[in-house]
PDB file of N, CA and C in Angstrom:
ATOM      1  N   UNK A   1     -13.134 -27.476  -1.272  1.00  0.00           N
ATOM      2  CA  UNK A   1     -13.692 -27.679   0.046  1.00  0.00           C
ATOM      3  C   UNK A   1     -15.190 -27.810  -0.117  1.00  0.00           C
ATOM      4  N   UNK A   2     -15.491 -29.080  -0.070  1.00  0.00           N
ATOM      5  CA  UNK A   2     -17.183 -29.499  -0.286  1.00  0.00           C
ATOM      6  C   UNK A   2     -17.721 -28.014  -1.642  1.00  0.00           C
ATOM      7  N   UNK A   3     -17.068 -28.348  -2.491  1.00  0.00           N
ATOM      8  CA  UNK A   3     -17.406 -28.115  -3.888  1.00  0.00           C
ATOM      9  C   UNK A   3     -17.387 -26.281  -3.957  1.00  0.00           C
ATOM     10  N   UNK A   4     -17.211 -25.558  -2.410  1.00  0.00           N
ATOM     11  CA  UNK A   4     -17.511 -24.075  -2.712  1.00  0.00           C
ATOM     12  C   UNK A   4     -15.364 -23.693  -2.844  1.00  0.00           C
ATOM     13  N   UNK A   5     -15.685 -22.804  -3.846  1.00  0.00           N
ATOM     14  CA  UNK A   5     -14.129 -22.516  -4.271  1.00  0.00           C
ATOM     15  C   UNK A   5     -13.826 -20.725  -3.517  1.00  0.00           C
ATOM     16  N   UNK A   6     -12.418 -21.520  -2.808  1.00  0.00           N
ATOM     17  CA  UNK A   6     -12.266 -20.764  -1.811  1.00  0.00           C
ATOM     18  C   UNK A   6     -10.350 -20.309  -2.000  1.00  0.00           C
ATOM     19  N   UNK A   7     -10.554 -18.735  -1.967  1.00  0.00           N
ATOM     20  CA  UNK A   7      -8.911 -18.323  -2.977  1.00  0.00           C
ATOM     21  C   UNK A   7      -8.721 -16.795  -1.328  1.00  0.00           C
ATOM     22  N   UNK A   8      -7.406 -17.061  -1.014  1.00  0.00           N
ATOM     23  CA  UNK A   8      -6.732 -16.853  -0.036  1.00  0.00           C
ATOM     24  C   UNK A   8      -5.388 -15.912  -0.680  1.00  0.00           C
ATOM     25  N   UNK A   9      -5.421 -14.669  -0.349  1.00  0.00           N
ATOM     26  CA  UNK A   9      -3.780 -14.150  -0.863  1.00  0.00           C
ATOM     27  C   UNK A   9      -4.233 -12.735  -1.329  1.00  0.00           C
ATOM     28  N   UNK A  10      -2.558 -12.150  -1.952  1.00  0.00           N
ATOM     29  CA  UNK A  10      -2.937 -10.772  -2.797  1.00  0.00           C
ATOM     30  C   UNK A  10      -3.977 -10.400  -3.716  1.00  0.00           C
ATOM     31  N   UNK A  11      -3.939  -9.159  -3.988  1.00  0.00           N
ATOM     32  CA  UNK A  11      -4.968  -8.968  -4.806  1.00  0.00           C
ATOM     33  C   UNK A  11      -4.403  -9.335  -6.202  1.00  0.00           C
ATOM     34  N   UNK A  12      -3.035  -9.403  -6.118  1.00  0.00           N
ATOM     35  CA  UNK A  12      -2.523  -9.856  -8.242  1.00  0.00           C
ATOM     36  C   UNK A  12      -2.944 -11.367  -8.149  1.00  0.00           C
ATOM     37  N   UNK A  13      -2.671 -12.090  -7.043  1.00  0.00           N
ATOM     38  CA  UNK A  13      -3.030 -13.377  -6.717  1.00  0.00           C
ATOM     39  C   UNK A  13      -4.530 -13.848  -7.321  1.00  0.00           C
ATOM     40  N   UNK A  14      -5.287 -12.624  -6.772  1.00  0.00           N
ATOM     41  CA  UNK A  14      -6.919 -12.988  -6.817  1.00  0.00           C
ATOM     42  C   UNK A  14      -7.537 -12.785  -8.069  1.00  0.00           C
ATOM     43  N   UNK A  15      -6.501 -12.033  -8.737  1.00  0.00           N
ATOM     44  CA  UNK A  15      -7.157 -10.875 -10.025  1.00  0.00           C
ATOM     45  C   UNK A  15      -7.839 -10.234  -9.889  1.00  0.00           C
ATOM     46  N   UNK A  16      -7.602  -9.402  -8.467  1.00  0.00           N
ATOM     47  CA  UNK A  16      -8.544  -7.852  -8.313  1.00  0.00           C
ATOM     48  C   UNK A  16      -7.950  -6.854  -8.796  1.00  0.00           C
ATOM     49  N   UNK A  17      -9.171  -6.060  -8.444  1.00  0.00           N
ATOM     50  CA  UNK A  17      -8.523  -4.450  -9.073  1.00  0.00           C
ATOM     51  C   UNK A  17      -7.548  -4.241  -7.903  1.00  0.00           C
ATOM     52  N   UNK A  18      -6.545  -3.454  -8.157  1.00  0.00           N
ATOM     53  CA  UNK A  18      -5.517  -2.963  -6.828  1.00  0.00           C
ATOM     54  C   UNK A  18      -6.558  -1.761  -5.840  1.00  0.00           C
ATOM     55  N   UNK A  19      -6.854  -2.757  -5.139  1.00  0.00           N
ATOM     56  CA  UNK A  19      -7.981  -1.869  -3.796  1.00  0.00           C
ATOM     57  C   UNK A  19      -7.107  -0.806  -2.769  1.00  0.00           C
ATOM     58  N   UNK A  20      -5.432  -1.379  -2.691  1.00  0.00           N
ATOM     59  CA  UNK A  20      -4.750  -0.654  -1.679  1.00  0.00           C
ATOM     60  C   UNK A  20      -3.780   0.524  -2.524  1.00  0.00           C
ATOM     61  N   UNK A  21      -3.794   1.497  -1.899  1.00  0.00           N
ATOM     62  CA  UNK A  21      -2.925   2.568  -2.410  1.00  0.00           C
ATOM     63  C   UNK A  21      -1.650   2.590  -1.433  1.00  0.00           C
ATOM     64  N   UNK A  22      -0.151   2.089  -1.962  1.00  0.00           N
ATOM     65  CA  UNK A  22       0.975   2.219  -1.426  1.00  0.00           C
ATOM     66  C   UNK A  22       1.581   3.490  -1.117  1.00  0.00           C
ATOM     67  N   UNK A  23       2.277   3.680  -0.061  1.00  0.00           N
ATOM     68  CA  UNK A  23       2.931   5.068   0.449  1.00  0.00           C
ATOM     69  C   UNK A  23       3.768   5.094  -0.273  1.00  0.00           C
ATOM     70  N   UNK A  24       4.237   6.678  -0.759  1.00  0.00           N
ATOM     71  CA  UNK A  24       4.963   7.518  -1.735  1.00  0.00           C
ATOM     72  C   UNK A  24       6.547   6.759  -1.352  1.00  0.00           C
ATOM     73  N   UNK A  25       6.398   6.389  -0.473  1.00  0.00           N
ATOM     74  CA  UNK A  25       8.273   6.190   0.185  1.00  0.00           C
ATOM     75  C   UNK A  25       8.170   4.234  -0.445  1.00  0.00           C
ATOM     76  N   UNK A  26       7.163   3.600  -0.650  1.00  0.00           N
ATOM     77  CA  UNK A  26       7.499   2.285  -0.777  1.00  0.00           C
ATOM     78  C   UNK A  26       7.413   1.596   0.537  1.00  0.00           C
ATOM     79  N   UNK A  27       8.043   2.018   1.505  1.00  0.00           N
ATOM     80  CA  UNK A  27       7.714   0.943   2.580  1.00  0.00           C
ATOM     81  C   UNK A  27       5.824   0.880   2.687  1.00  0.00           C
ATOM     82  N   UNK A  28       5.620  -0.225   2.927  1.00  0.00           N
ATOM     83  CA  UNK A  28       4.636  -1.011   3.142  1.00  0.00           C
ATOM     84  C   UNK A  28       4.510  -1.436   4.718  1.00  0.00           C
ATOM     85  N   UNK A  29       4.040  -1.191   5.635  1.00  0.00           N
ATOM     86  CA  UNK A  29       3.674  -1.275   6.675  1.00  0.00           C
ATOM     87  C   UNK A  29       3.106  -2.380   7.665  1.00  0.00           C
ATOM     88  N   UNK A  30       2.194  -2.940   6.301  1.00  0.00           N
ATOM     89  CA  UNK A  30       1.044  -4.003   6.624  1.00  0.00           C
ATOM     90  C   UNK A  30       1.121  -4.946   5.904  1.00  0.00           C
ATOM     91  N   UNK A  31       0.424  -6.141   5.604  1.00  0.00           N
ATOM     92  CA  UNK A  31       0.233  -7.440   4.781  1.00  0.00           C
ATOM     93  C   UNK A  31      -0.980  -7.234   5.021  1.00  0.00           C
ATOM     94  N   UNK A  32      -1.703  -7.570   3.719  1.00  0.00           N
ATOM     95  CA  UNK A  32      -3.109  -7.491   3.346  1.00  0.00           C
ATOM     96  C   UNK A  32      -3.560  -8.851   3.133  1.00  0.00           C
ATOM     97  N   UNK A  33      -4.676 -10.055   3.493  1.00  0.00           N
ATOM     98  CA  UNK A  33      -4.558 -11.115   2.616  1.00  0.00           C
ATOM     99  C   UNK A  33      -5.724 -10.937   2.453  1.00  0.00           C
ATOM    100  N   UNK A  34      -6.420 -11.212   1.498  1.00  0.00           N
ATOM    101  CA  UNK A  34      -7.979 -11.236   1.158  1.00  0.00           C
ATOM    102  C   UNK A  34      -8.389 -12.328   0.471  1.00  0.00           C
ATOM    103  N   UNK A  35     -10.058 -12.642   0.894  1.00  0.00           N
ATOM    104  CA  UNK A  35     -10.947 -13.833   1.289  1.00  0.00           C
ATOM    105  C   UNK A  35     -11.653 -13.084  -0.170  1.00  0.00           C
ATOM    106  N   UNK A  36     -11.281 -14.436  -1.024  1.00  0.00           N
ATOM    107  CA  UNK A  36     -12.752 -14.235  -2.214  1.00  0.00           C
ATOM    108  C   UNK A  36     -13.362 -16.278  -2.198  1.00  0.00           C
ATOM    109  N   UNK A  37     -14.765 -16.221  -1.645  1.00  0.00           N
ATOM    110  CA  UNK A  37     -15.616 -17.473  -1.847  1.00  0.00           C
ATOM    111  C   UNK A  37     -16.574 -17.299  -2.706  1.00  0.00           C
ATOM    112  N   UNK A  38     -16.269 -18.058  -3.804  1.00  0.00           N
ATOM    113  CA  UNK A  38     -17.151 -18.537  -4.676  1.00  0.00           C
ATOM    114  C   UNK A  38     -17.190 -17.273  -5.730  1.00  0.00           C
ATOM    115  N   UNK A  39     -16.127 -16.696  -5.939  1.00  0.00           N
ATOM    116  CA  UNK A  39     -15.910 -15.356  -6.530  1.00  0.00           C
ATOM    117  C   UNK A  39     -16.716 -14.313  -6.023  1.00  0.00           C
ATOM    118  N   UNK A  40     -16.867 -14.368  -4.907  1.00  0.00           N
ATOM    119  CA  UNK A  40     -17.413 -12.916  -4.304  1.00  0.00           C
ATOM    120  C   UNK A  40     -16.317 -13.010  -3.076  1.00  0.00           C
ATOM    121  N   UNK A  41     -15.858 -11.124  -3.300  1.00  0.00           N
ATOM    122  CA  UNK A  41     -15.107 -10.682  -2.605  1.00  0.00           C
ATOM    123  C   UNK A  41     -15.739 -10.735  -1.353  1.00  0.00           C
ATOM    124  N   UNK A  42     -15.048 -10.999  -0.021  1.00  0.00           N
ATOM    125  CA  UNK A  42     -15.480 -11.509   1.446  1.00  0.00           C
ATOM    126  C   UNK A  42     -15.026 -10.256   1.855  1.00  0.00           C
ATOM    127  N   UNK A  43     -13.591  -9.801   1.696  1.00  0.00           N
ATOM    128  CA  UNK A  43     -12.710  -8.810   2.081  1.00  0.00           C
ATOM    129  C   UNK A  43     -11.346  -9.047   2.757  1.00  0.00           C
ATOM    130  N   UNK A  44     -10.624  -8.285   3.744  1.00  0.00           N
ATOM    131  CA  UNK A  44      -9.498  -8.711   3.953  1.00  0.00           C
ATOM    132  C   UNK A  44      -9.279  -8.739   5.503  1.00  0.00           C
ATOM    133  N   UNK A  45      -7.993  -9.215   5.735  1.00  0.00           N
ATOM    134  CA  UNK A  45      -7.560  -9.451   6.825  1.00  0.00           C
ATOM    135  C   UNK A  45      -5.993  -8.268   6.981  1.00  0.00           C
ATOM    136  N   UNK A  46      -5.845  -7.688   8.410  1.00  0.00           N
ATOM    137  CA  UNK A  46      -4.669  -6.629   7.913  1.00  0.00           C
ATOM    138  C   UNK A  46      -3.558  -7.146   9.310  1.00  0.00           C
ATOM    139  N   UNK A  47      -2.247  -7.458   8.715  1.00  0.00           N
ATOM    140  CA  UNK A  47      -1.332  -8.143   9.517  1.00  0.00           C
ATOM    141  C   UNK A  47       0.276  -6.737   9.836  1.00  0.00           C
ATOM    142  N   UNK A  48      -0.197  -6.077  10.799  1.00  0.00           N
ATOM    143  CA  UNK A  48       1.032  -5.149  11.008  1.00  0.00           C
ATOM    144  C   UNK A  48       2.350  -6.163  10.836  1.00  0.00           C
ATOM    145  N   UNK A  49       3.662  -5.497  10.302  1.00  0.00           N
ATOM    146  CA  UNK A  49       4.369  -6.565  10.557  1.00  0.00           C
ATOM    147  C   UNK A  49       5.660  -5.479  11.385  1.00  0.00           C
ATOM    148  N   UNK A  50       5.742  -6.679  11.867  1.00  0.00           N
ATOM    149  CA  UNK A  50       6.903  -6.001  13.552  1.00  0.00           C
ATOM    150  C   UNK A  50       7.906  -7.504  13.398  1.00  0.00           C
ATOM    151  N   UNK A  51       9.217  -6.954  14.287  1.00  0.00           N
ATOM    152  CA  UNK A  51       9.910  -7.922  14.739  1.00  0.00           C
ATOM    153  C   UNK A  51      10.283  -8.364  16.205  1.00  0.00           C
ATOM    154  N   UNK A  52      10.652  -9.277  16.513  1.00  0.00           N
ATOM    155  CA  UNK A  52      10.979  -9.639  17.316  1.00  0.00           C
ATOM    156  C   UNK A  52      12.067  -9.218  18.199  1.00  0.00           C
ATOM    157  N   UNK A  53      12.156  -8.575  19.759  1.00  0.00           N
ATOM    158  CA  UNK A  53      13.150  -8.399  20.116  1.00  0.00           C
ATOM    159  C   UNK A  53      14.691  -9.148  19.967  1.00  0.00           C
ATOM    160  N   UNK A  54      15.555  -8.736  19.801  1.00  0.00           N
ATOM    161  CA  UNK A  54      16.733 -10.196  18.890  1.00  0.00           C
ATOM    162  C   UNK A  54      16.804 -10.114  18.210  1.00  0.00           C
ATOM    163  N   UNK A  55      15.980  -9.461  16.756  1.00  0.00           N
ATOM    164  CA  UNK A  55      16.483 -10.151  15.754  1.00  0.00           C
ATOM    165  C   UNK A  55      18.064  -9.513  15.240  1.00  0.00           C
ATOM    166  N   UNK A  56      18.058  -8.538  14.975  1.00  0.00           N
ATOM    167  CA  UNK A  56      19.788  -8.130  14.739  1.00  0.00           C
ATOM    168  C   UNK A  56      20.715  -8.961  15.263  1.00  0.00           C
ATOM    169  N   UNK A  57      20.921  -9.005  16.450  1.00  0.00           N
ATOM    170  CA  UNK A  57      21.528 -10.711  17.254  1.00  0.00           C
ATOM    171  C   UNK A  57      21.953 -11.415  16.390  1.00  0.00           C
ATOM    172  N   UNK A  58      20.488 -11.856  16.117  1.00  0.00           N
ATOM    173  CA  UNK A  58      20.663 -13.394  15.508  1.00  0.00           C
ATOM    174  C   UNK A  58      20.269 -13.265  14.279  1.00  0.00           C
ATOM    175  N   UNK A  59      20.884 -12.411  13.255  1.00  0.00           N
ATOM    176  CA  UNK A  59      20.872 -12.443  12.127  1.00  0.00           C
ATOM    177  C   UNK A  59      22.212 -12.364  12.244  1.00  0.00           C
ATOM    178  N   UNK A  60      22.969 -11.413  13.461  1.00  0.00           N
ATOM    179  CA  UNK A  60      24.800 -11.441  13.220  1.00  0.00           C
ATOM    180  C   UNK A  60      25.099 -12.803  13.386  1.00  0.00           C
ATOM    181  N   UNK A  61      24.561 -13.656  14.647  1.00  0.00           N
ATOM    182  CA  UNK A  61      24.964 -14.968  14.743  1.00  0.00           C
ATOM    183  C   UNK A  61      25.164 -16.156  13.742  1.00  0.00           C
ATOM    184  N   UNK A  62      24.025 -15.767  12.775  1.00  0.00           N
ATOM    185  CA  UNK A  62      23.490 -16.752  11.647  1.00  0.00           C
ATOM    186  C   UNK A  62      24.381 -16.040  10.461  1.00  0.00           C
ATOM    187  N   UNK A  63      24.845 -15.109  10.049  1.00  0.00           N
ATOM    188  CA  UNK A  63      25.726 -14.554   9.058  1.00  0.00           C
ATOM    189  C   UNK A  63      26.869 -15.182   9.664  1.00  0.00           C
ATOM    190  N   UNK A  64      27.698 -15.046  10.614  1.00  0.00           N
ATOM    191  CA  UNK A  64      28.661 -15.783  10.935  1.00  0.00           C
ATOM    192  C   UNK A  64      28.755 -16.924  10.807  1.00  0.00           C
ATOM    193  N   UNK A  65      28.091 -17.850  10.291  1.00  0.00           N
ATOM    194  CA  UNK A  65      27.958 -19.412  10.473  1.00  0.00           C
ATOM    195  C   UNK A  65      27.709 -19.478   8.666  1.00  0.00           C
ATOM    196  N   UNK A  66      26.510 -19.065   8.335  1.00  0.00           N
ATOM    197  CA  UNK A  66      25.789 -19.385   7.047  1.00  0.00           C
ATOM    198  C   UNK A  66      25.780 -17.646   6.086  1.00  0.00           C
ATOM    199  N   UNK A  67      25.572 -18.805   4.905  1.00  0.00           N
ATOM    200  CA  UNK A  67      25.483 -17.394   4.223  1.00  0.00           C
ATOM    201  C   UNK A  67      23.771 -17.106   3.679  1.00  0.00           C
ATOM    202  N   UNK A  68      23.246 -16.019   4.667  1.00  0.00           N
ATOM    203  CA  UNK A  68      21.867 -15.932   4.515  1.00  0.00           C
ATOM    204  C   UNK A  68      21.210 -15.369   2.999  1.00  0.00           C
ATOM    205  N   UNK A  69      19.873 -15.892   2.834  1.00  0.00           N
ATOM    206  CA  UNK A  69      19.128 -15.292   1.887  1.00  0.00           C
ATOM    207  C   UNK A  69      17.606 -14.890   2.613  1.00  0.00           C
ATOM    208  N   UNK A  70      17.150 -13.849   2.276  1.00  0.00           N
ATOM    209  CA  UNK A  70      15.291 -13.596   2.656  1.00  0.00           C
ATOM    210  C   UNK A  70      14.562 -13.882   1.042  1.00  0.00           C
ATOM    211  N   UNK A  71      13.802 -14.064   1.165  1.00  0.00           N
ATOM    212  CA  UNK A  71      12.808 -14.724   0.530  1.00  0.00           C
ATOM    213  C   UNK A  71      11.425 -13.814   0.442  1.00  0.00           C
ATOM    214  N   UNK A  72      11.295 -12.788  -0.224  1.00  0.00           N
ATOM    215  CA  UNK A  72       9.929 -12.006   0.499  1.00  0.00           C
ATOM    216  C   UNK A  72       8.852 -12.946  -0.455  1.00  0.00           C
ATOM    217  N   UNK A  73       7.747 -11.917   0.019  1.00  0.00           N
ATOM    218  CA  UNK A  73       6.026 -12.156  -0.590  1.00  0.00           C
ATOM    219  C   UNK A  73       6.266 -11.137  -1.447  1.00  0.00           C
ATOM    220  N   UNK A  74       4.954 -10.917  -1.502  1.00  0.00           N
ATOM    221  CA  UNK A  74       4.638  -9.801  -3.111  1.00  0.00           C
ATOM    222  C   UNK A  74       5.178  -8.225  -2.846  1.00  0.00           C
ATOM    223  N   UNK A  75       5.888  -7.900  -1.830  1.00  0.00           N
ATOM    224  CA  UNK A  75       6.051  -6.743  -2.246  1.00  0.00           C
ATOM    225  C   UNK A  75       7.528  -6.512  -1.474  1.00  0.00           C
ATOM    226  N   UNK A  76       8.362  -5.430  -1.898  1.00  0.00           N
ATOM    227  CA  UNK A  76       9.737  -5.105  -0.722  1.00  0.00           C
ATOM    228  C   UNK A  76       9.607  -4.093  -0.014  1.00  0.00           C
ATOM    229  N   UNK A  77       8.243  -3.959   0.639  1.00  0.00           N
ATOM    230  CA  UNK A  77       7.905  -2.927   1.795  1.00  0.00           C
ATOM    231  C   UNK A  77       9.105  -3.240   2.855  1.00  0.00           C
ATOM    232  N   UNK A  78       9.446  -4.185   3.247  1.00  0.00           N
ATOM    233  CA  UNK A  78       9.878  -4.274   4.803  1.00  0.00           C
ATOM    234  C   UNK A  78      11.599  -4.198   4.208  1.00  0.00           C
ATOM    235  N   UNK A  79      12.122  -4.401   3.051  1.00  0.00           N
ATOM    236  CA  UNK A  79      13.899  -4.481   2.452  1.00  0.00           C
ATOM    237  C   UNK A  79      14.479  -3.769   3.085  1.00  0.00           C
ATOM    238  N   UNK A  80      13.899  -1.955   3.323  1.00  0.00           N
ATOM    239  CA  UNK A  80      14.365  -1.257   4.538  1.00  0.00           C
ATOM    240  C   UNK A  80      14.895  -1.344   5.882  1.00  0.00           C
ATOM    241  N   UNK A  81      13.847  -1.947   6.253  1.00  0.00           N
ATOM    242  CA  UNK A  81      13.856  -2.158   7.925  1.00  0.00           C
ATOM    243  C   UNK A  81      15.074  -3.561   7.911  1.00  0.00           C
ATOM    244  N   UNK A  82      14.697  -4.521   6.755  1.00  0.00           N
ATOM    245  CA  UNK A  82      15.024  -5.861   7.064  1.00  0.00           C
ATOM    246  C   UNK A  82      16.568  -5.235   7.147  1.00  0.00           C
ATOM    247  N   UNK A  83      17.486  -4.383   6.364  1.00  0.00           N
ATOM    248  CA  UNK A  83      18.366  -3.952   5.772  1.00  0.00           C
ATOM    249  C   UNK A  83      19.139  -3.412   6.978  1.00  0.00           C
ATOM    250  N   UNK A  84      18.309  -2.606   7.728  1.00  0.00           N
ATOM    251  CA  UNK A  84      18.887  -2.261   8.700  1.00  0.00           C
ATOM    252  C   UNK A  84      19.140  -2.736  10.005  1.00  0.00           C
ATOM    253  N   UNK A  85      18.944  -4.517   9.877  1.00  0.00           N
ATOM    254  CA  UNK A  85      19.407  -5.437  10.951  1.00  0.00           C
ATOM    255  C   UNK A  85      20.467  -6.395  10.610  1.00  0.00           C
ATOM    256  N   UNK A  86      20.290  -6.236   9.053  1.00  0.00           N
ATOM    257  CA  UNK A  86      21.400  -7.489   8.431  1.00  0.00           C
ATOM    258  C   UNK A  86      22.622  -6.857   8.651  1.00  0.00           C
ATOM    259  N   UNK A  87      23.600  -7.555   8.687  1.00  0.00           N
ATOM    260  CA  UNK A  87      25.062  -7.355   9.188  1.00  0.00           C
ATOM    261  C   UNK A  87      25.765  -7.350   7.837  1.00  0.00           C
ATOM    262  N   UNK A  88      25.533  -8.072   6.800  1.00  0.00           N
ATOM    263  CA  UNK A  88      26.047  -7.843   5.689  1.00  0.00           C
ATOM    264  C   UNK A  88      25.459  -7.685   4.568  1.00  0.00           C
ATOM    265  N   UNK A  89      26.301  -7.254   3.207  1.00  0.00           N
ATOM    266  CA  UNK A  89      24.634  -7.150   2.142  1.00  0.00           C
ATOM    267  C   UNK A  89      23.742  -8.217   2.072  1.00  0.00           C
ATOM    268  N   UNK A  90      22.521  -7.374   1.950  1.00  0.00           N
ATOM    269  CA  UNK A  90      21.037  -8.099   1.807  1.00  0.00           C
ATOM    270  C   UNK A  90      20.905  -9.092   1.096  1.00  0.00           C
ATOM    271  N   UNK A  91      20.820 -10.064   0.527  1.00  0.00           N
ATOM    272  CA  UNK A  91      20.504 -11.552  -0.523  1.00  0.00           C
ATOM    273  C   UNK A  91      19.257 -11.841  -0.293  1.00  0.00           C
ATOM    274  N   UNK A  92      18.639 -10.517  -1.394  1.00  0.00           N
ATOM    275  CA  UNK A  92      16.915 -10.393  -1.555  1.00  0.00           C
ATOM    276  C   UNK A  92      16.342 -10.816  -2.517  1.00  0.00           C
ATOM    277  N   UNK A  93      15.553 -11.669  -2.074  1.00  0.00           N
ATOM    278  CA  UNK A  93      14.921 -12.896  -3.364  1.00  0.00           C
ATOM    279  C   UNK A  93      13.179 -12.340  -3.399  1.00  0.00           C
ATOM    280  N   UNK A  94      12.749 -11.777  -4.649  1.00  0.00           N
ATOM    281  CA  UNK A  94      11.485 -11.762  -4.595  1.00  0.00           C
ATOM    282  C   UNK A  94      10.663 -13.184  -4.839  1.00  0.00           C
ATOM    283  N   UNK A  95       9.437 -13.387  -4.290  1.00  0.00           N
ATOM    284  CA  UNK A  95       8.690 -14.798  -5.308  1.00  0.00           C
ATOM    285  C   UNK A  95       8.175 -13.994  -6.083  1.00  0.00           C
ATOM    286  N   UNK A  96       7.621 -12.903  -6.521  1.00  0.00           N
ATOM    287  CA  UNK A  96       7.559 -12.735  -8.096  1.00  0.00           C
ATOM    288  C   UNK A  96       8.035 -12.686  -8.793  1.00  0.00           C
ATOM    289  N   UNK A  97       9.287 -12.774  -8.441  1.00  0.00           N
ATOM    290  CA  UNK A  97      10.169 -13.277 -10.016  1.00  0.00           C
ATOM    291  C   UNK A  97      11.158 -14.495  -9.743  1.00  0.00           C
ATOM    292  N   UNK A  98      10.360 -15.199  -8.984  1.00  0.00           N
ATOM    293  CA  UNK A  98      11.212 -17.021  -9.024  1.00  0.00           C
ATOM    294  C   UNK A  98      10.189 -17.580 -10.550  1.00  0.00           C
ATOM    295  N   UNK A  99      10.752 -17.944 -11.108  1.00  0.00           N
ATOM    296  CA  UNK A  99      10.179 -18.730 -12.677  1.00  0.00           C
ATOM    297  C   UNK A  99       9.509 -19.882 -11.881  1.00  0.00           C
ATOM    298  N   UNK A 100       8.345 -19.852 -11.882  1.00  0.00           N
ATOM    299  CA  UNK A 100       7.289 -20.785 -11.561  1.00  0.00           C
ATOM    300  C   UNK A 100       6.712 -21.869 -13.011  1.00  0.00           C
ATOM    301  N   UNK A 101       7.813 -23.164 -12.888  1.00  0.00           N
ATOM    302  CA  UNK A 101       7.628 -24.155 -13.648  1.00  0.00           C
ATOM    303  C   UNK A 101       6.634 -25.129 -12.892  1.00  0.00           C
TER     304      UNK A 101
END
């Protein structure tokens, strides 16, 4: 972007030091994304994550039809919660370990 280099995402993403300390239980609460321009740390942005009234619904609706998979980000903070709306076992795909060819 007009020559200044601009990196968006986790901190394993960024190659920072791990700035956040995770709760003893594993769930994860929040999504962190952090702003480094021009290799100086900017800092972060903090995204509660909640669901939508429905979703159990229409995860039973969509299991009945298809056979679902989730797809997370960098961490399985939410596998819990997600776990306890899915109607049948979970088909939990991390992207850190999809083989990135």
């Amino acid at each position: 972007m007009n020559d200044i280099n601009v990196r968006i995402g986790a901190t394993s993403l960024l190659n920072l030091p791990l700035l956040e300390s995770f709760p003893k239980d594993g769930m994860v609460k929040q999504t962190k994304v952090h702003i480094e321009i021009d290799n100086d740390y900017k800092g972060y942005f903090v995204f509660d994550n909640q669901y939508r009234k429905g979703v159990e619904e229409l995860f039973e609706s969509l299991a009945n039809k298809y056979e679902l998979k989730i797809l997370s980000g960098d961490n399985e903070g939410e596998k819990k919660h997600l776990k306890a709306y899915y109607p049948k076992p979970l088909n939990w795909y991390s992207i850190k370990n999809l083989n990135k060819n």
